[in-house]
Protein backbone atom coordinates (compact mmCIF):
# COMPACT_ATOMS: atom_id res chain seq x y z
CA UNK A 1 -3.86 3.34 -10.35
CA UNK A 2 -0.67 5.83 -11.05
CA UNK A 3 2.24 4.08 -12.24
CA UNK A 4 5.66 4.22 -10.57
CA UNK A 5 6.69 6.56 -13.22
CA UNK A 6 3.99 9.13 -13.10
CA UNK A 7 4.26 9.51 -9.08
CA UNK A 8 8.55 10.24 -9.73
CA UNK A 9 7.60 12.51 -12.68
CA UNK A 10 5.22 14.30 -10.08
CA UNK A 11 7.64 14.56 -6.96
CA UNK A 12 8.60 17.92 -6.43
CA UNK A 13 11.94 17.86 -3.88
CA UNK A 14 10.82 21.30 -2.67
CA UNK A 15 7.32 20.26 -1.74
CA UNK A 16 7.66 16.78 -1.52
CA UNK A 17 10.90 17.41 1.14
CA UNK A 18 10.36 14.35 3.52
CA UNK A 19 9.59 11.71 0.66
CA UNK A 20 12.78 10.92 -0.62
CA UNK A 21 11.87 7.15 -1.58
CA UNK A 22 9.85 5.12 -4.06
CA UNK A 23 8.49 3.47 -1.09
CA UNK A 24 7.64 6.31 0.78
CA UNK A 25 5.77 7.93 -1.74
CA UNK A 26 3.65 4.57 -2.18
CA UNK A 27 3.05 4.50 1.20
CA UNK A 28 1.59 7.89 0.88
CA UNK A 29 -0.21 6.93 -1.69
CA UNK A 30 -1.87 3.90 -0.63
CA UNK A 31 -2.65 6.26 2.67
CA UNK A 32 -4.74 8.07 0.03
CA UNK A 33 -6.44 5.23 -1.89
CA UNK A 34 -7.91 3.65 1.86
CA UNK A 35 -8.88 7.28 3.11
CA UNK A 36 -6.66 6.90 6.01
CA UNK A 37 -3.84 9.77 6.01
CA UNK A 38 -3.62 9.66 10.13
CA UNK A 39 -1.89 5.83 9.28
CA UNK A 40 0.78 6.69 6.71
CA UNK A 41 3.55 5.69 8.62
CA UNK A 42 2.37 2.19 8.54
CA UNK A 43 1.54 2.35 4.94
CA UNK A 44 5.01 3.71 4.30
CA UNK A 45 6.27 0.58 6.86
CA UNK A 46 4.29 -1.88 4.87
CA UNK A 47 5.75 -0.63 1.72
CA UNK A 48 8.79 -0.41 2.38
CA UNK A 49 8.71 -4.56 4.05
CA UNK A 50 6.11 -5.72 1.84
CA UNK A 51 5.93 -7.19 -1.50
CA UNK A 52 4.31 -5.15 -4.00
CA UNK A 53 1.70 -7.76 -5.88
CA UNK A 54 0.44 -8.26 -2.47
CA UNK A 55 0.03 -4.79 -1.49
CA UNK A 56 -1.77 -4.23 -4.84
CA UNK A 57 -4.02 -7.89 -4.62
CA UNK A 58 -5.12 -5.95 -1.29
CA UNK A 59 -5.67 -2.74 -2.42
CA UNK A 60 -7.63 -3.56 -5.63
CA UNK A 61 -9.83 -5.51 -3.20
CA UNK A 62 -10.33 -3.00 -1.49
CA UNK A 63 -10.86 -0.52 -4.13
CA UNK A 64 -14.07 -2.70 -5.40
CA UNK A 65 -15.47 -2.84 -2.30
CA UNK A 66 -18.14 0.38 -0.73
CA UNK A 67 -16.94 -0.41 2.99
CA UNK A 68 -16.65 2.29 5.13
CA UNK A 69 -13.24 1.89 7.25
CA UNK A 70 -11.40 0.71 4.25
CA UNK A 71 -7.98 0.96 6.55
CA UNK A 72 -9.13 -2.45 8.44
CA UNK A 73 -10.45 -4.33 5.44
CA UNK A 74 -7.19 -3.27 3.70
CA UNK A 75 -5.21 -4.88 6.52
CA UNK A 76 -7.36 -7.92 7.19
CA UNK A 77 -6.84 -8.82 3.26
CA UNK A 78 -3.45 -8.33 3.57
CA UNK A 79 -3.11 -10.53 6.34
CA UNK A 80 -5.71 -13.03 4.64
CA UNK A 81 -2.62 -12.99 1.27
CA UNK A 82 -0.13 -13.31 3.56
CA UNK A 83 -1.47 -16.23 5.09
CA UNK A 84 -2.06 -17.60 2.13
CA UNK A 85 1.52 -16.83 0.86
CA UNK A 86 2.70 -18.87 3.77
CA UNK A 87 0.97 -21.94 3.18
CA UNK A 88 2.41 -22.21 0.11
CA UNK A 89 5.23 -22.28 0.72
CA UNK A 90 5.24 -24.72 3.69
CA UNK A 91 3.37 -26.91 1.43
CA UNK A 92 6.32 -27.49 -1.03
């Protein structure tokens, strides 16, 4: 996985003219990573409204995984942390 760092040493402003965020250009990039460019708006949503150890928890699952519509299992795992998440803290 590319660091924070390497992706803002990489951004070109000319080229890279409508990614003007850090969150943006995750989004992007987990659009990559899942195979699923035609959804990078929602990536770049879910970046930008997400916390990051859960986007990466889902996205390393994913990652290990040979599924073929890794867009869906992303977003089921995500909502599978989330849910988690929640429980814990109604449970304290």
């Amino acid at each position: 996985m590319k660091s924070i760092k390497k992706i803002l040493e990489n951004f070109d402003p000319m080229e890279d003219k409508y990614i003007s965020r850090e969150f943006q250009s995750y989004g992007i990039y987990l659009s990559e990573q899942l195979d699923d460019y035609k959804h990078r708006g929602l990536y770049i949503k879910l970046a930008q409204t997400t916390h990051r150890s859960i986007l990466e928890k889902a996205l390393s699952y994913v990652s290990d995984s040979s599924a073929k519509n890794k867009g869906a299992l992303f977003m089921w795992k995500l909502q599978e942390l989330t849910k988690t998440k929640s429980k814990a803290l109604n449970s304290k």
